[in-house]
Protein backbone atom coordinates (compact mmCIF):
# COMPACT_ATOMS: atom_id res chain seq x y z
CA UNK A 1 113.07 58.15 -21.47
CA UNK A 2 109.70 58.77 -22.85
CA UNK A 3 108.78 59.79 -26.45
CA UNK A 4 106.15 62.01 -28.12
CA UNK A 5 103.52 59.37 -28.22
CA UNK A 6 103.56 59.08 -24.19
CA UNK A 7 103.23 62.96 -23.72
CA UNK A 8 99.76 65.18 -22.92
CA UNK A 9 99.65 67.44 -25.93
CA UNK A 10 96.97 68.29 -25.94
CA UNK A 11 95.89 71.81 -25.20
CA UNK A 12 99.47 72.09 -24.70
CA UNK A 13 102.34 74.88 -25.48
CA UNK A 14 105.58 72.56 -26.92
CA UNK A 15 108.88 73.97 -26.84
CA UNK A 16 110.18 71.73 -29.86
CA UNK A 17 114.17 71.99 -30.14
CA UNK A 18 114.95 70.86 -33.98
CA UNK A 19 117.82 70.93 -36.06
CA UNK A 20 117.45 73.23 -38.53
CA UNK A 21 121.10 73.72 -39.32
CA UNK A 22 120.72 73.87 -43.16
CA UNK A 23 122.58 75.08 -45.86
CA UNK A 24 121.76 78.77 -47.17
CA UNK A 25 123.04 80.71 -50.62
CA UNK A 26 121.82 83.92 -50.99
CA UNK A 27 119.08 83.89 -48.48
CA UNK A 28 117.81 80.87 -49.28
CA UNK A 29 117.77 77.35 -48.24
CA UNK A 30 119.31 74.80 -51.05
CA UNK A 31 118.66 71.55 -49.41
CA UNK A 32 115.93 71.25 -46.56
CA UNK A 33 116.71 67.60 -45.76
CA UNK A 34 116.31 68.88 -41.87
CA UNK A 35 113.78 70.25 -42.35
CA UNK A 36 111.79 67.65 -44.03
CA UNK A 37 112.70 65.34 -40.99
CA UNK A 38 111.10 67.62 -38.64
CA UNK A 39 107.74 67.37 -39.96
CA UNK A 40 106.50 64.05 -38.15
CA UNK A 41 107.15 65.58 -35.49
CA UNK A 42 105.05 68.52 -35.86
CA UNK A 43 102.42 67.10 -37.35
CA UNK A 44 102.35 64.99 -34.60
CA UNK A 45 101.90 68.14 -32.23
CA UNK A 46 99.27 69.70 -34.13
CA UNK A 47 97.26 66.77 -34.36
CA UNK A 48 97.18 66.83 -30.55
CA UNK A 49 95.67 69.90 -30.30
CA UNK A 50 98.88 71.70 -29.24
CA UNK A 51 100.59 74.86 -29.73
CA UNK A 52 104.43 74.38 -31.34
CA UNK A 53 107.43 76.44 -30.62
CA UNK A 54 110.65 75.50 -32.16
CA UNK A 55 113.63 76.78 -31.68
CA UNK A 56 117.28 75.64 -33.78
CA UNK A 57 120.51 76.96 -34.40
CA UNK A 58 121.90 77.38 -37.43
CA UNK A 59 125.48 78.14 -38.78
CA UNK A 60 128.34 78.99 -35.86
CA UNK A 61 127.77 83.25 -35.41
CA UNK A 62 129.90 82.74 -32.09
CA UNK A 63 127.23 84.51 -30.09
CA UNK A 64 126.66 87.49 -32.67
CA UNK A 65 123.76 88.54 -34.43
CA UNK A 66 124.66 87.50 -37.92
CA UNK A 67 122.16 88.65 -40.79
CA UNK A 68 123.44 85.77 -43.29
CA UNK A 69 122.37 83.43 -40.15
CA UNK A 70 119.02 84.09 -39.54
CA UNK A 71 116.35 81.19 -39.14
CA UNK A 72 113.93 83.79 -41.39
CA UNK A 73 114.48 81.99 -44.96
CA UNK A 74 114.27 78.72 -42.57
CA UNK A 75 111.19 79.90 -41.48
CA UNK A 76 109.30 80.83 -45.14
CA UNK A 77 110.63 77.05 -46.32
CA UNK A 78 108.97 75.12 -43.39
CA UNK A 79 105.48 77.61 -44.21
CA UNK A 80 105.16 76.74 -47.67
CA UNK A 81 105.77 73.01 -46.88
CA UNK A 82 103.29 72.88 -44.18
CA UNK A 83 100.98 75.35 -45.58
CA UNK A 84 100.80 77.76 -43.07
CA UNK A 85 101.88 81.07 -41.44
CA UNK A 86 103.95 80.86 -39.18
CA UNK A 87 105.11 83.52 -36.40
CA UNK A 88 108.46 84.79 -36.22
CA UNK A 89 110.65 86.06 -32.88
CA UNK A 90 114.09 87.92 -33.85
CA UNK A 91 115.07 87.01 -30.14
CA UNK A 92 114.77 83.74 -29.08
CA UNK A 93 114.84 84.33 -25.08
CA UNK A 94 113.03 87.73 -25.55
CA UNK A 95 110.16 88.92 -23.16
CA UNK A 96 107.94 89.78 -26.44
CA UNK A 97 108.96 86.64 -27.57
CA UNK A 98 108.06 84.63 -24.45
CA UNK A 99 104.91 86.34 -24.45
CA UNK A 100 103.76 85.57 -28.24
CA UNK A 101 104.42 81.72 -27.01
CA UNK A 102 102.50 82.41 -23.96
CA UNK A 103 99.42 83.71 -26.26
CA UNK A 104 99.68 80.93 -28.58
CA UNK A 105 96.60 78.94 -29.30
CA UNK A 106 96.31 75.49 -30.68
CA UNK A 107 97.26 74.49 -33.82
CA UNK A 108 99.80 77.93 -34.24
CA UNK A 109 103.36 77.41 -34.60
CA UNK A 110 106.10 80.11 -33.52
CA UNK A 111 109.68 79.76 -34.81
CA UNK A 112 112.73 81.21 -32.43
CA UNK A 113 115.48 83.45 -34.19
CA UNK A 114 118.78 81.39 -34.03
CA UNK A 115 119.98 80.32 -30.91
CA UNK A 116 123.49 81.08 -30.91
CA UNK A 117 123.01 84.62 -31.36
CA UNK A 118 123.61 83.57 -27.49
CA UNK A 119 126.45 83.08 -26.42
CA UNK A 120 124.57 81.01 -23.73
CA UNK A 121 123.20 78.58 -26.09
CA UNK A 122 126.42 76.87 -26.53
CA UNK A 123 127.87 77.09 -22.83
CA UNK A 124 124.78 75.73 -21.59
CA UNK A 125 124.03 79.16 -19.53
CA UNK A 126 121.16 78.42 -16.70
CA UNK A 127 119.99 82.09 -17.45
CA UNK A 128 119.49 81.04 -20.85
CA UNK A 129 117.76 77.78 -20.51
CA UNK A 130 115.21 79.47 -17.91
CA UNK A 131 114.50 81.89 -20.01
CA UNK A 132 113.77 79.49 -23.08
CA UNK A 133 111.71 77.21 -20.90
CA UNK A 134 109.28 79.73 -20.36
CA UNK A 135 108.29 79.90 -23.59
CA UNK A 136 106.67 76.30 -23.47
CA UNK A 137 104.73 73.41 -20.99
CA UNK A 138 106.17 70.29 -22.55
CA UNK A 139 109.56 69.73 -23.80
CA UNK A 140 110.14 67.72 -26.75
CA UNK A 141 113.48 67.34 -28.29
CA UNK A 142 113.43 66.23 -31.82
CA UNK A 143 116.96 67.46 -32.82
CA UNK A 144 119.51 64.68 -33.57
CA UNK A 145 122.12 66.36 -34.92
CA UNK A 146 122.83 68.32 -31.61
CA UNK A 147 122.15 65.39 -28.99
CA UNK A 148 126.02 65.01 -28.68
CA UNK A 149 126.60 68.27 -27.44
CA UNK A 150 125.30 70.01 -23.97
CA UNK A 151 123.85 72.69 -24.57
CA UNK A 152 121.11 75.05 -23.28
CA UNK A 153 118.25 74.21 -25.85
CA UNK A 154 118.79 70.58 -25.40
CA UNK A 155 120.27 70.08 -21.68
CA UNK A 156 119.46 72.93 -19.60
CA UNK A 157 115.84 73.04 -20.14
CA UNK A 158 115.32 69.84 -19.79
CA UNK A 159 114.60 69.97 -15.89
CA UNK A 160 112.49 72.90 -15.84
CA UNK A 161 109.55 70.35 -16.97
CA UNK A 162 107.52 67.25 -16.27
CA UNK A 163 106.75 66.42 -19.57
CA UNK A 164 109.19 65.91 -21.64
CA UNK A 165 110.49 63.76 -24.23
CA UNK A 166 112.27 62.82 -27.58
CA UNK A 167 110.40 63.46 -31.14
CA UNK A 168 109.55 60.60 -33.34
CA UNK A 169 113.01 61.48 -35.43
CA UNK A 170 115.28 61.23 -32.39
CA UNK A 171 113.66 58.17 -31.77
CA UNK A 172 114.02 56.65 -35.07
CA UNK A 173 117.74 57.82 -34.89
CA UNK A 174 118.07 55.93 -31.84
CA UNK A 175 116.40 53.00 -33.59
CA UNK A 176 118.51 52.46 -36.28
CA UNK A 177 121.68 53.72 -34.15
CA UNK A 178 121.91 52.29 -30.83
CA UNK A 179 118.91 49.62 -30.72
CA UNK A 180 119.57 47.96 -34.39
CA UNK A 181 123.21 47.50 -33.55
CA UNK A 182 122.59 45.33 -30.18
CA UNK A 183 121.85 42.37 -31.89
CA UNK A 184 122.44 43.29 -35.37
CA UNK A 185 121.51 40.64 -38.50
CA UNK A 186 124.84 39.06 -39.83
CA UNK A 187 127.14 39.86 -41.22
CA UNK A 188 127.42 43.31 -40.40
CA UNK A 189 129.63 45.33 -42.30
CA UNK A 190 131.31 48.46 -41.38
CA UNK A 191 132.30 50.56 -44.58
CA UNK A 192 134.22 53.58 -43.38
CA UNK A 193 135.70 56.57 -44.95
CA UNK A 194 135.84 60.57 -45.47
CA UNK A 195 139.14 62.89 -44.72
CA UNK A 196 140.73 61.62 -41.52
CA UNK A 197 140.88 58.96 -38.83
CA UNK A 198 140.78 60.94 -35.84
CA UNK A 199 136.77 61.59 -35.98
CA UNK A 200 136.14 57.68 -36.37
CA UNK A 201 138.38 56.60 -33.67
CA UNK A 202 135.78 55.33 -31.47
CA UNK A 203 133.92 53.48 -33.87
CA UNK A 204 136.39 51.56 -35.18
CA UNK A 205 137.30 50.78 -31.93
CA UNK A 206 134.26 49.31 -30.85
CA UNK A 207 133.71 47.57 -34.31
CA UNK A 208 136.65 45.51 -34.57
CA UNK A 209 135.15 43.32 -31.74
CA UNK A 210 132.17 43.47 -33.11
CA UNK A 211 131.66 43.85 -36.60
CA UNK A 212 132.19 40.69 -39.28
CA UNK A 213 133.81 43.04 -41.76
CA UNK A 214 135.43 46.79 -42.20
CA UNK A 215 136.13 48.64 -45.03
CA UNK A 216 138.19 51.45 -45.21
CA UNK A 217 138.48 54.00 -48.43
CA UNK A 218 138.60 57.61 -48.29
CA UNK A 219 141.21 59.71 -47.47
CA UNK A 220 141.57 58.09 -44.09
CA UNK A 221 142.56 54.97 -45.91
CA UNK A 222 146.03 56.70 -46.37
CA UNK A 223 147.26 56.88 -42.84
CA UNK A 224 146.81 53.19 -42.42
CA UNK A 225 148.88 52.23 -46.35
CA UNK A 226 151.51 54.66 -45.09
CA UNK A 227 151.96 52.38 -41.77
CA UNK A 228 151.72 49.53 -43.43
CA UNK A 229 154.89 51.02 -46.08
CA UNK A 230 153.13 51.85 -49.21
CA UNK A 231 153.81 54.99 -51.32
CA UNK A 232 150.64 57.34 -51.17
CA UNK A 233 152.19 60.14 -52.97
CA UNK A 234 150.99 63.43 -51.65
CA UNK A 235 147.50 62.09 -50.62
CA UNK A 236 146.06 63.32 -47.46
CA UNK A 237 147.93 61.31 -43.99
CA UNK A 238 147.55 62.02 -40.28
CA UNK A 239 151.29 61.89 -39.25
CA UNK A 240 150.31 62.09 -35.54
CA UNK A 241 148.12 59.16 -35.79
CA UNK A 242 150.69 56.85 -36.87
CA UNK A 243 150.58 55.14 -33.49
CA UNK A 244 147.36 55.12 -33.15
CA UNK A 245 146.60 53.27 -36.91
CA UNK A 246 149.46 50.83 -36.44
CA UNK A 247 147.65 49.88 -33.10
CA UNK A 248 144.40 49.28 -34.63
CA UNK A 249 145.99 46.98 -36.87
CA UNK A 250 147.39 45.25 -34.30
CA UNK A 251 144.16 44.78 -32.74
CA UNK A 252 142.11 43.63 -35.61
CA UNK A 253 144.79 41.22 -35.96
CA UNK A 254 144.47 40.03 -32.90
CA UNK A 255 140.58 39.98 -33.20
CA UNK A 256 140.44 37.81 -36.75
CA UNK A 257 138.64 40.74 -37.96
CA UNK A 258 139.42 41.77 -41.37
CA UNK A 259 140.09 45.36 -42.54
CA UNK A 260 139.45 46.10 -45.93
CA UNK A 261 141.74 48.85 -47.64
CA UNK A 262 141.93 50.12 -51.24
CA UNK A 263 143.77 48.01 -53.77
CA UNK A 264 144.04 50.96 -56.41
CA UNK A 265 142.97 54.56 -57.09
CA UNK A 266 142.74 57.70 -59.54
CA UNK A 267 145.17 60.22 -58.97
CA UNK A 268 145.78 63.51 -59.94
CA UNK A 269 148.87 66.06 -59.46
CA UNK A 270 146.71 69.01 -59.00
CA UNK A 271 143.55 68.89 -56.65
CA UNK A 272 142.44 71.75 -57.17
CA UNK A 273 142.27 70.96 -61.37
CA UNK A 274 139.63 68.20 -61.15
CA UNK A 275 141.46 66.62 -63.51
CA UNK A 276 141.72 62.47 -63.45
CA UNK A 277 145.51 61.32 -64.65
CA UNK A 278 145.09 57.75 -64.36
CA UNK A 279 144.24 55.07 -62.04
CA UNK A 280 147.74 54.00 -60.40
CA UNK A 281 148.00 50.01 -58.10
CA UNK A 282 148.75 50.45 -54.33
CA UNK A 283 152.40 51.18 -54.09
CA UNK A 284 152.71 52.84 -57.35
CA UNK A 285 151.52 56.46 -56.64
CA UNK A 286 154.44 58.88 -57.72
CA UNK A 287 155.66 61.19 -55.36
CA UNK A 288 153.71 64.01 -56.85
CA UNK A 289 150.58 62.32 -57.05
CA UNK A 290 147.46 62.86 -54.89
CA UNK A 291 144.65 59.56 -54.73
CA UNK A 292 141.85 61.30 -54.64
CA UNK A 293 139.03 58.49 -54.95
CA UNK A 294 139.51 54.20 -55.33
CA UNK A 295 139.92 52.94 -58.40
CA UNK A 296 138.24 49.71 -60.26
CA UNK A 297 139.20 47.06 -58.22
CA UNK A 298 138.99 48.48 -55.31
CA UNK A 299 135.00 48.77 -56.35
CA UNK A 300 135.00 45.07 -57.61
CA UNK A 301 136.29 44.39 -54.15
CA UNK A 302 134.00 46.62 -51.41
CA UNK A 303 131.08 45.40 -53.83
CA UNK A 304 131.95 41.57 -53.35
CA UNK A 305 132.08 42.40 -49.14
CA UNK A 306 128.43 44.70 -48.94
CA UNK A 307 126.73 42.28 -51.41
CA UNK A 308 126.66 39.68 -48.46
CA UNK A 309 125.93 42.23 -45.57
CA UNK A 310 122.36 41.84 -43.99
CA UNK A 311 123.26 44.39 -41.63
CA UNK A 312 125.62 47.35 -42.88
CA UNK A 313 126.95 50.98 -41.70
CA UNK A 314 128.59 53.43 -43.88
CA UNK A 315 130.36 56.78 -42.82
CA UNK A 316 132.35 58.76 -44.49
CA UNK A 317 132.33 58.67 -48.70
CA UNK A 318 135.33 56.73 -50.67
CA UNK A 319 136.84 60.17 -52.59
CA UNK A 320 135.82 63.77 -53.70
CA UNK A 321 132.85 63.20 -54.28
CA UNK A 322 132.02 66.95 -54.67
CA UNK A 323 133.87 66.68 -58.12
CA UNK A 324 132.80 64.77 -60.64
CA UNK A 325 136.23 62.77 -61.62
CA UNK A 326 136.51 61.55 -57.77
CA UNK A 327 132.90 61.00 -57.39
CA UNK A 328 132.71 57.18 -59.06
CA UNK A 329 133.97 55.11 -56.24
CA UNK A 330 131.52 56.92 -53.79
CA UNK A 331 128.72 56.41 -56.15
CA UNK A 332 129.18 52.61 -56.65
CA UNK A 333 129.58 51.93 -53.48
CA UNK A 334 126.53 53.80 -52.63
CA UNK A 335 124.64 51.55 -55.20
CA UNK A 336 125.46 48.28 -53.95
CA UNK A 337 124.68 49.45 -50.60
CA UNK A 338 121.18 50.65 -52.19
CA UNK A 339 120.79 46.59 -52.85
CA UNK A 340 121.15 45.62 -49.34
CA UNK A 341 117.26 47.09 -47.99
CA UNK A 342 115.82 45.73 -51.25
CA UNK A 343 117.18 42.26 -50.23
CA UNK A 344 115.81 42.72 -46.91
CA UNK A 345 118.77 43.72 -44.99
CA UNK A 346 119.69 47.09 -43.08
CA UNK A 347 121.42 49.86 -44.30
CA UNK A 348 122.36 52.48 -42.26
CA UNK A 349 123.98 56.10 -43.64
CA UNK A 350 125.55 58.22 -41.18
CA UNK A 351 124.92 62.05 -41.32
CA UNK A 352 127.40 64.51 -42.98
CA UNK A 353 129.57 64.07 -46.07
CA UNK A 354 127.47 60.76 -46.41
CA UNK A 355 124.25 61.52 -45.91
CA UNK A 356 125.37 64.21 -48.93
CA UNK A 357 126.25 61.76 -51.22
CA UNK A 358 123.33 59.59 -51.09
CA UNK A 359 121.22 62.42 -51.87
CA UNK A 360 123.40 63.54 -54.58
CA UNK A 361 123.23 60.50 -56.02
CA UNK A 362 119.55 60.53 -55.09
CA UNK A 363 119.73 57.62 -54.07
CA UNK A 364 117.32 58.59 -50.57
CA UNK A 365 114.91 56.34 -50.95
CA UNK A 366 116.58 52.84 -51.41
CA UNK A 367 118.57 53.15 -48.00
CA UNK A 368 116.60 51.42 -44.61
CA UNK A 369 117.85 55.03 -42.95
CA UNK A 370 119.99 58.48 -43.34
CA UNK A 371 120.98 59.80 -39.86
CA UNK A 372 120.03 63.98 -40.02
CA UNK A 373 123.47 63.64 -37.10
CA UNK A 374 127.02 63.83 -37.99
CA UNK A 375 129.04 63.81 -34.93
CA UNK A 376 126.15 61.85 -33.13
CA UNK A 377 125.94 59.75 -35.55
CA UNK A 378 129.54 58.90 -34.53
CA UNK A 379 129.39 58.75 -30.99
CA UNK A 380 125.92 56.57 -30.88
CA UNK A 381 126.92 54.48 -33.10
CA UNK A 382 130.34 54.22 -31.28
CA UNK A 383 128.28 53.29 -28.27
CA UNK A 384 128.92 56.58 -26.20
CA UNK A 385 126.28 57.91 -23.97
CA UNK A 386 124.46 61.51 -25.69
CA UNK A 387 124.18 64.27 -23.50
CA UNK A 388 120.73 65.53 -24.88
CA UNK A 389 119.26 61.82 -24.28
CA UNK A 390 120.90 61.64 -21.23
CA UNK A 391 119.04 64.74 -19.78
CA UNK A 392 115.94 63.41 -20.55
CA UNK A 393 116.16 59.95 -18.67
CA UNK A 394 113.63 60.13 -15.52
């Protein structure tokens, strides 16, 4: 699989597929975290002396044009970042559109209108993908947060060119992802959380033969404590996973591998209020109570396990974070995780609710890497094969 750097670029037309899936209110673009990542990237190209088209989908407009959806305010963000116009198509496999590529000379950029304004895009339609290889002469796919799915942009083109390759994001993804985690520096701890098991599966399969520790907060915490025959009030449990969690146990039993679960938590009666009661012990959550984030010595604990990690992972935050009563757990454990780069260890943040946090808490910066990828974030880490990378092996 070759990257960027081993690709002619030079006089060259690049069909770039990103991941410009960012949130919008009213038009415009409130966090352009994606969009920032793409910029290596394209720099890259234009210092090359190519030509850039780039083409994302954003939002799920089930193969409708969707106003609220368009790449437009997407577009005006990435020009005033760069600096520079930038050309606009409202139809991404359009002749006109395939013909301003075609005209393109070096050093211009052209933006695609949302992919999945195309039905196509997302069944990985051979019409489609022909028609959205024509708009380039080297294939680069810099777009992370996609590479678990098969689509057009990311599959189908790919053999309908020689050159072709991953950016220098996917590539640092797949750094810190897959290559960092074949001989990882000990201990390596797994701190795991967010709404519900069934997403994390995989993971925690592979890491409980692997992996030194595991911690476990979040709402998915809840499942396990309700196997295991403690109280959890109303809080959030996967009935139909019962099986499933008392299995794992079993296993990292069976393994010597220990799995970390809450020891306390705040609780509330009424989610929706915001409104902290108290902090209740495992076991003592009333029937009408809802833990909606760990409590104090759960903290003390986790924060004992990651200050001795030289290699850790953390998906999925430890509460509602999004509120700010349920948001202290999350943000402590995102500090002490902060401390393990500065002490020359790896920390790596999976995409999604996490990724969130971190920047919430602004907290960017002091973390070795933030995956741009939810649900590859997940399955790479979980040591599944990608589609998108897949398609680009020669």
């Amino acid at each position: 699989m070759k990257t960027i750097k081993d690709l002619n670029l030079h006089r060259q037309r690049v069909l770039m597929r990103v991941d410009f899936n960012v949130p919008l209110l009213d038009g415009q673009v409130t966090d352009d975290f994606r969009i920032q990542a793409a910029l290596p990237s394209i720099e890259f190209c234009m210092e090359k002396g190519a030509s850039l088209i780039l083409m994302s989908h954003l939002g799920r407009p089930n193969g409708k044009y969707v106003k609220e959806l368009s790449l437009i305010p997407v577009g005006e963000v990435l020009s005033d970042i760069i600096e520079k116009s930038i050309k606009f198509s409202t139809d991404c496999i359009s002749q006109e559109g395939i013909n301003v590529s075609k005209h393109l000379i070096p050093g211009e950029i052209h933006l695609l209108e949302n992919l999945r304004f195309h039905d196509g895009e997302t069944e990985n339609d051979p019409k489609i993908a022909n028609k959205l290889a024509q708009h380039g002469t080297v294939y680069v796919n810099d777009a992370f947060g996609t590479a678990h799915r098969a689509h057009a942009s990311n599959v189908g083109v790919a053999p309908h060119y020689q050159q072709k390759g991953i950016g220098l994001l996917m590539e640092k993804e797949y750094a810190f992802l897959h290559d960092s985690m074949v001989e990882p520096k000990r201990p390596l701890v797994i701190v795991l959380g967010g709404a519900k098991i069934g997403t994390k599966l995989n993971l925690i399969n592979r890491f409980i033969h692997y992996a030194d520790e595991i911690i476990v907060g979040g709402g998915m915490a809840f499942t396990f404590l309700k196997v295991m025959g403690y109280s959890i009030g109303k809080s959030l449990v996967e009935e139909d996973l019962f099986e499933t969690a008392a299995g794992i146990l079993k296993k990292a039993e069976s393994k010597g591998v220990d799995i970390h679960f809450p020891k306390d938590f705040s609780v509330t009666d009424n989610i929706d209020s915001g409104i902290k009661l108290a902090e209740k012990k495992l076991g003592e959550i009333e029937d009408d109570e809802i833990a909606l984030d760990i409590g104090s010595e759960t903290i003390s604990s986790f924060r004992f396990i990651i200050e001795n990690a030289s290699t850790l992972v953390w998906n999925g935050p430890m509460g509602v974070f999004e509120k700010s009563e349920f948001r202290r757990g999350t943000m402590a454990i995102a500090k002490e995780i902060a401390n393990v780069k500065s002490r020359g260890g790896c920390s790596i943040i999976g995409g999604g609710d996490t990724a969130a946090a971190v920047r919430k808490f602004g907290m960017e910066t002091f973390m070795s890497h933030i995956s741009t990828g939810g649900g590859a974030s997940l399955k790479l880490l979980a040591g599944q094969e990608l589609p998108a990378l897949e398609a680009l092996k020669e």
